[in-house]
C-alpha atoms as a PDB file:
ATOM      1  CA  UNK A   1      53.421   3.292  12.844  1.00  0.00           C
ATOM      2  CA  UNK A   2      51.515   5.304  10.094  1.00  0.00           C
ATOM      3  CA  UNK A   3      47.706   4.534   9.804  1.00  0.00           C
ATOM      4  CA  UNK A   4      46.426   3.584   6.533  1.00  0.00           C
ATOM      5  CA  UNK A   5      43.338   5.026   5.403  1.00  0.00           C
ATOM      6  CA  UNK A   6      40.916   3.197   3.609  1.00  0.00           C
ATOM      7  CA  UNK A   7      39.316   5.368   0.910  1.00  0.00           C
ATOM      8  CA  UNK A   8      35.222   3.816   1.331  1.00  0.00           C
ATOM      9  CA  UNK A   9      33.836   4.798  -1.617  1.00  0.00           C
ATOM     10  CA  UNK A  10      30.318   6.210  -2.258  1.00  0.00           C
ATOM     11  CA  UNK A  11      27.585   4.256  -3.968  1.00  0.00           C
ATOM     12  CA  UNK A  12      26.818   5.429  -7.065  1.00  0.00           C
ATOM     13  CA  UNK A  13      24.334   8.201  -7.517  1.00  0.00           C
ATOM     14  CA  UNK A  14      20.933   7.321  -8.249  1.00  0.00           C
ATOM     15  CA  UNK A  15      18.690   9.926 -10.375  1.00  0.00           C
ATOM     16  CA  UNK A  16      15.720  11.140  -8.461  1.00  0.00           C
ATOM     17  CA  UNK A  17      12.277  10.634 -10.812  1.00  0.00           C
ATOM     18  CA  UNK A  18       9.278  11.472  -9.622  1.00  0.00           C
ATOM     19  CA  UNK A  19       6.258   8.552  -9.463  1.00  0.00           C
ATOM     20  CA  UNK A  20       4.580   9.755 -11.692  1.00  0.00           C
ATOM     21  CA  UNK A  21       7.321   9.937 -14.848  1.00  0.00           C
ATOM     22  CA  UNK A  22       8.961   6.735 -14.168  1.00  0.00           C
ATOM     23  CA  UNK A  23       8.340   4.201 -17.023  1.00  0.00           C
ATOM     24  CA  UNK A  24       9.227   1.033 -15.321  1.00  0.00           C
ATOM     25  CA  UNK A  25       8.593  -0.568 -11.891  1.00  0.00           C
ATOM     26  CA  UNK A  26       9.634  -3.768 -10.509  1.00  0.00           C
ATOM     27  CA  UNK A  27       7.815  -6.712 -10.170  1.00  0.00           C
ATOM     28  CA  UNK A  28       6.914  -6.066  -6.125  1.00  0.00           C
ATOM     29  CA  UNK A  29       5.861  -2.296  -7.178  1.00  0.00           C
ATOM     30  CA  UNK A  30       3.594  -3.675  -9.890  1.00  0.00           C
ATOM     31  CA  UNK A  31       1.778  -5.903  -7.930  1.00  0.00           C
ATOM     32  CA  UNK A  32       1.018  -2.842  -5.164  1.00  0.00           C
ATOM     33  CA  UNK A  33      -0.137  -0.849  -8.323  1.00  0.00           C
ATOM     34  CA  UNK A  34      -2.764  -2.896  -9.043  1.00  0.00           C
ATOM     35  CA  UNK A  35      -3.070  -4.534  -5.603  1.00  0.00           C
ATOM     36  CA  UNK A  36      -2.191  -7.894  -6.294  1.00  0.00           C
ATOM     37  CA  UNK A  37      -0.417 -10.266  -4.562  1.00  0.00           C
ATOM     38  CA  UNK A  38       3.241 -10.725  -6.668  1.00  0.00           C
ATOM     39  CA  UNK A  39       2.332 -14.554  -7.348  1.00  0.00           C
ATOM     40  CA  UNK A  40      -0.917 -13.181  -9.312  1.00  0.00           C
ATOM     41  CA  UNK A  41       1.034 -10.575 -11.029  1.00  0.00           C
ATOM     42  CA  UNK A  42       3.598 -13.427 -12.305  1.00  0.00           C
ATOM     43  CA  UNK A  43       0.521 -15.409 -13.075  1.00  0.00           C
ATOM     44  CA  UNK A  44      -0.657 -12.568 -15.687  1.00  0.00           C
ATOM     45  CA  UNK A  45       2.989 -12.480 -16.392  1.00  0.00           C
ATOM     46  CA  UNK A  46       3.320 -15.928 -17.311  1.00  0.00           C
ATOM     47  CA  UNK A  47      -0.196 -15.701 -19.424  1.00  0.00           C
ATOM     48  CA  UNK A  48       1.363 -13.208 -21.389  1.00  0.00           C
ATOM     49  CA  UNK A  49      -2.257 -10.811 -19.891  1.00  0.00           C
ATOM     50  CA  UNK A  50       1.327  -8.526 -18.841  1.00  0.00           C
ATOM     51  CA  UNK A  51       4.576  -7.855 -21.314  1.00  0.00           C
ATOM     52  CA  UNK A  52       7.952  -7.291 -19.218  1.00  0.00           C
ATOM     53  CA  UNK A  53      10.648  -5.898 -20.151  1.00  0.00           C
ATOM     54  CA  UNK A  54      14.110  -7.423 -19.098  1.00  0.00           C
ATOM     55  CA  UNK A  55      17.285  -5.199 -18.755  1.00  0.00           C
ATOM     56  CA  UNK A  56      19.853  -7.808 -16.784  1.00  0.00           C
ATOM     57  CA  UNK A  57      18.417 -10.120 -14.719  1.00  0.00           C
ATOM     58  CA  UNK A  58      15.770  -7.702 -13.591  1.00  0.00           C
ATOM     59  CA  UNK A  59      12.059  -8.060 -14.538  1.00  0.00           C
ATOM     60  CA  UNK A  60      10.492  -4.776 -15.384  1.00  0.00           C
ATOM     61  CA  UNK A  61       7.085  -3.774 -16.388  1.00  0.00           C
ATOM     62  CA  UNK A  62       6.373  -0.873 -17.799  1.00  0.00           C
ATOM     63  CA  UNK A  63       3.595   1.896 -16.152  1.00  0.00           C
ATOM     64  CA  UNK A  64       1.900   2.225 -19.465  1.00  0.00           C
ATOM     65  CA  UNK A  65       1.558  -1.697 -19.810  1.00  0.00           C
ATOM     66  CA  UNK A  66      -0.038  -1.285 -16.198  1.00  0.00           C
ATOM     67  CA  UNK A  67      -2.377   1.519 -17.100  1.00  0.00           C
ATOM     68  CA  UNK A  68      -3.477  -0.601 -19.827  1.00  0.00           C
ATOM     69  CA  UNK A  69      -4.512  -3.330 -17.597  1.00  0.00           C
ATOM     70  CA  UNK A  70      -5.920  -1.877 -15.346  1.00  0.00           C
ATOM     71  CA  UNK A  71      -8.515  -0.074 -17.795  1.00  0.00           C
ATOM     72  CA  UNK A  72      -9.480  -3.250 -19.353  1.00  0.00           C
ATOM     73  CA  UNK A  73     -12.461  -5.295 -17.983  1.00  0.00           C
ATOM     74  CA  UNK A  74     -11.228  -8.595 -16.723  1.00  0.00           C
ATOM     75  CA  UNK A  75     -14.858 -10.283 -15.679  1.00  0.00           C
ATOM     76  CA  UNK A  76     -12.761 -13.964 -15.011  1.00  0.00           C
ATOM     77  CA  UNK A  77     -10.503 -15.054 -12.023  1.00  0.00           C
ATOM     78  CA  UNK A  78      -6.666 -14.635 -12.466  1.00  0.00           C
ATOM     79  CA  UNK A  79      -6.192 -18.467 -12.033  1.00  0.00           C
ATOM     80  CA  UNK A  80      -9.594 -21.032 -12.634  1.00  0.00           C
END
């Protein structure tokens, strides 16, 4: 009997971009950026304190939107 090969195929490449020129991050990411918990960061979310951007079904925030955030003065809880 002949064997059959199976051809497995390769996933697809992924471009390598260093941390520090990458525009978007995930929702987990995010939260570690500003070291929150991922329920607060969906809290600012939700508040609209945060703008995503959706590409499919994934939720992306930008860095810049993060930078921004993180240089404003927030003197309030997250959730009162």
């Amino acid at each position: 009997m002949q064997e059959e090969f199976v051809s497995q195929r390769k996933p697809p490449a992924r471009a390598i971009v260093p941390n520090n020129q990458r525009l978007l991050v995930g929702r987990r990411e995010a939260a570690d950026l500003l070291s929150i918990s991922a329920r607060a960061l969906d809290y600012l979310v939700a508040n609209k304190q945060l703008t995503t951007r959706r590409i499919g079904s994934r939720v992306l925030i930008p860095i810049s939107e993060l930078q921004r955030f993180a240089r404003a003065d927030h003197p309030g809880r997250l959730a009162s």
